[in-house]
Protein backbone atom coordinates (compact mmCIF):
# COMPACT_ATOMS: atom_id res chain seq x y z
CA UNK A 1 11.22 -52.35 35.43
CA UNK A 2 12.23 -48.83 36.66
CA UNK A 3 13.38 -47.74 33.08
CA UNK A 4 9.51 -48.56 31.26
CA UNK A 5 8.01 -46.61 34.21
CA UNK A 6 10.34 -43.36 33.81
CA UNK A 7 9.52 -43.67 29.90
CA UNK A 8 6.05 -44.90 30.60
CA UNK A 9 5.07 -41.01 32.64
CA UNK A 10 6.69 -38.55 29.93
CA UNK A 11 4.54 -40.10 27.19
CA UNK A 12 1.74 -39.95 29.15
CA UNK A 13 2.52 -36.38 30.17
CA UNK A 14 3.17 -35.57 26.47
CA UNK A 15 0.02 -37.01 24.87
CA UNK A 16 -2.21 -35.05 27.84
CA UNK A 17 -0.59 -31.66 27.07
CA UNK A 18 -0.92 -32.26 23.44
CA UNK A 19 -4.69 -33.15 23.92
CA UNK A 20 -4.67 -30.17 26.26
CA UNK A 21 -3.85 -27.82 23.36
CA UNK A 22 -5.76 -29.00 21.20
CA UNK A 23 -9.37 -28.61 22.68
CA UNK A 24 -9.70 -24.80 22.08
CA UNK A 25 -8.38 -25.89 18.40
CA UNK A 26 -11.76 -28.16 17.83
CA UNK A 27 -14.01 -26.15 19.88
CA UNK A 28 -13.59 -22.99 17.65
CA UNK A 29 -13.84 -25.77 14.52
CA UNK A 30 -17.35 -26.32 15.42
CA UNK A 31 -17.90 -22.55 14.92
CA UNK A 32 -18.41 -20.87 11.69
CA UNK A 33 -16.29 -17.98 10.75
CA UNK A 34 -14.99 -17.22 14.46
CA UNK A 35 -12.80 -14.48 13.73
CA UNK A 36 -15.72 -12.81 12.14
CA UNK A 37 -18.03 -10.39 14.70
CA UNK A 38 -22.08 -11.79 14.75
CA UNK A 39 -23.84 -9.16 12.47
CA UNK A 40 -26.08 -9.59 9.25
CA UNK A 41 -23.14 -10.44 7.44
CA UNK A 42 -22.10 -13.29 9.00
CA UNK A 43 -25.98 -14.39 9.45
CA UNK A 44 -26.56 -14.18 5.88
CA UNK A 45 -22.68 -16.33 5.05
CA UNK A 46 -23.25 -19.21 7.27
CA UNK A 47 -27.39 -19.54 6.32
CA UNK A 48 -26.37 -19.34 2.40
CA UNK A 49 -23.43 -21.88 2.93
CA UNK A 50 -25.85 -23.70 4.81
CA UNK A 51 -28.55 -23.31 2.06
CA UNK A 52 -26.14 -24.76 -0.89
CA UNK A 53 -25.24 -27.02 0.83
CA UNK A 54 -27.98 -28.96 1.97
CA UNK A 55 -29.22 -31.55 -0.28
CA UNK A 56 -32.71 -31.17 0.94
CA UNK A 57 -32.38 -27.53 -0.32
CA UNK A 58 -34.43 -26.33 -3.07
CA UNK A 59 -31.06 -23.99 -3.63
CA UNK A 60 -28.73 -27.27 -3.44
CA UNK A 61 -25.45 -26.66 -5.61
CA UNK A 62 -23.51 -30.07 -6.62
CA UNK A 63 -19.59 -29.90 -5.32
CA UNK A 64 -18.72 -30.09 -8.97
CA UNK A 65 -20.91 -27.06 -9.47
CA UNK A 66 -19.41 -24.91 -6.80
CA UNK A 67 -16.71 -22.28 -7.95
CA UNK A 68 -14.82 -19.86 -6.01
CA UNK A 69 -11.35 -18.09 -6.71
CA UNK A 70 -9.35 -16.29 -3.96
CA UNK A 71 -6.68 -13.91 -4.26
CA UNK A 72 -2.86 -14.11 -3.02
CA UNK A 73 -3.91 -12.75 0.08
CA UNK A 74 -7.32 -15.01 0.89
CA UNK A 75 -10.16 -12.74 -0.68
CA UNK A 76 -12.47 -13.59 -3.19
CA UNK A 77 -11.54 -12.34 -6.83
CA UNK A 78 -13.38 -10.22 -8.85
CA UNK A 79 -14.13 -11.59 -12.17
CA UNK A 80 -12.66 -7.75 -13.55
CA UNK A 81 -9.12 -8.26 -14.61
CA UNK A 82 -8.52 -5.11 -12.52
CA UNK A 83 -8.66 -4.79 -8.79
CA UNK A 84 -11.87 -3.53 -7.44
CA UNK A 85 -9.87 -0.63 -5.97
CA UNK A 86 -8.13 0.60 -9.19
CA UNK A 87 -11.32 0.71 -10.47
CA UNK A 88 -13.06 2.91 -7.48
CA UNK A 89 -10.11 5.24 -7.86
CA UNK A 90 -10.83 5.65 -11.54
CA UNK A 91 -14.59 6.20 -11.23
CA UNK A 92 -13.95 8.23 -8.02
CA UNK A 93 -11.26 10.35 -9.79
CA UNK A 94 -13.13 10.75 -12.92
CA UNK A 95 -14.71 14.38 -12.33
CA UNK A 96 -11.42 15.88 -10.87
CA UNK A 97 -9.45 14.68 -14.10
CA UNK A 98 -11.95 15.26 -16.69
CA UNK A 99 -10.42 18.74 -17.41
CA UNK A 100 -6.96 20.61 -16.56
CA UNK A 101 -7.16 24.23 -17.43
CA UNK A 102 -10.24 24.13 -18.69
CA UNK A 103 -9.36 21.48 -21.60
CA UNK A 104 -10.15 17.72 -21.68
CA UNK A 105 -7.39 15.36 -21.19
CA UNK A 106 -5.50 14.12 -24.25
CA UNK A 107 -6.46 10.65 -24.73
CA UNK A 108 -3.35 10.45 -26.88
CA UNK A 109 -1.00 9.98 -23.56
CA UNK A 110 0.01 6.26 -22.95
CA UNK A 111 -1.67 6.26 -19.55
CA UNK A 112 -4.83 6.93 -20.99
CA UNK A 113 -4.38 4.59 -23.87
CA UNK A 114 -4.01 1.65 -21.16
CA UNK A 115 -7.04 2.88 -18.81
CA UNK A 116 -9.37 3.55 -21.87
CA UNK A 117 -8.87 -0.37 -23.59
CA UNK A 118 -12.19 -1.60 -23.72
CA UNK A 119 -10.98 -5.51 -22.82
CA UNK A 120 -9.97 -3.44 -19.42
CA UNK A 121 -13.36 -2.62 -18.30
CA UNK A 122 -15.01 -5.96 -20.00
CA UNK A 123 -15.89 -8.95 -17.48
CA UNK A 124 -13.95 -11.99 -18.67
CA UNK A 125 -15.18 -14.46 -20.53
CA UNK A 126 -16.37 -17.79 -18.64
């Protein structure tokens, strides 16, 4: 009888620190985006989530209708085959590289080649 009492308390002990941990797990579930600070942005995520969502919604999307593609790293992709960066540092760079002593830049140079390919700057096809 002693034995199922001493096996009886550390289960006990275990399941109430497990359900201990977990609280703060399912309290932050019930908020959206908690990480993020409350601004306009997040106002305008969670009521547009909420909006497509809603079946009741004139805005409504069907789960087979909804479509979105993250990166590696968690954000959403940009349907440019290049990163929106490369492409800020192109536009951005654009007037300071336009000429180098006073002449244009030769478009012949294999750099140029690859930044100038039209199917570079196009959107891809759906």
């Amino acid at each position: 009888m002693t034995d199922s009492k001493s096996l009886h308390h550390p289960r006990v002990f275990s399941f109430l620190l497990t359900l201990a941990l977990s609280l703060p797990l399912l309290v932050q579930a019930a908020e959206p985006l908690p990480s993020w600070n409350d601004g306009p942005s997040k106002k305008q995520i969670i009521e547009f989530v909420q909006a497509v969502t809603d079946q009741n919604s004139k805005n409504f999307v069907k789960p087979e209708d909804r479509i979105a593609v993250f990166d590696n790293d968690g954000t959403l992709w940009s349907e440019q085959p290049m990163y929106f960066e490369l492409l800020f540092a192109l536009e951005s760079n654009a007037p300071r590289r336009s000429t180098r002593n006073g002449k244009p830049p030769s478009r012949s140079r294999p750099c140029w080649k690859t930044i100038t390919r039209p199917w570079l700057l196009r959107p891809m096809p759906n």
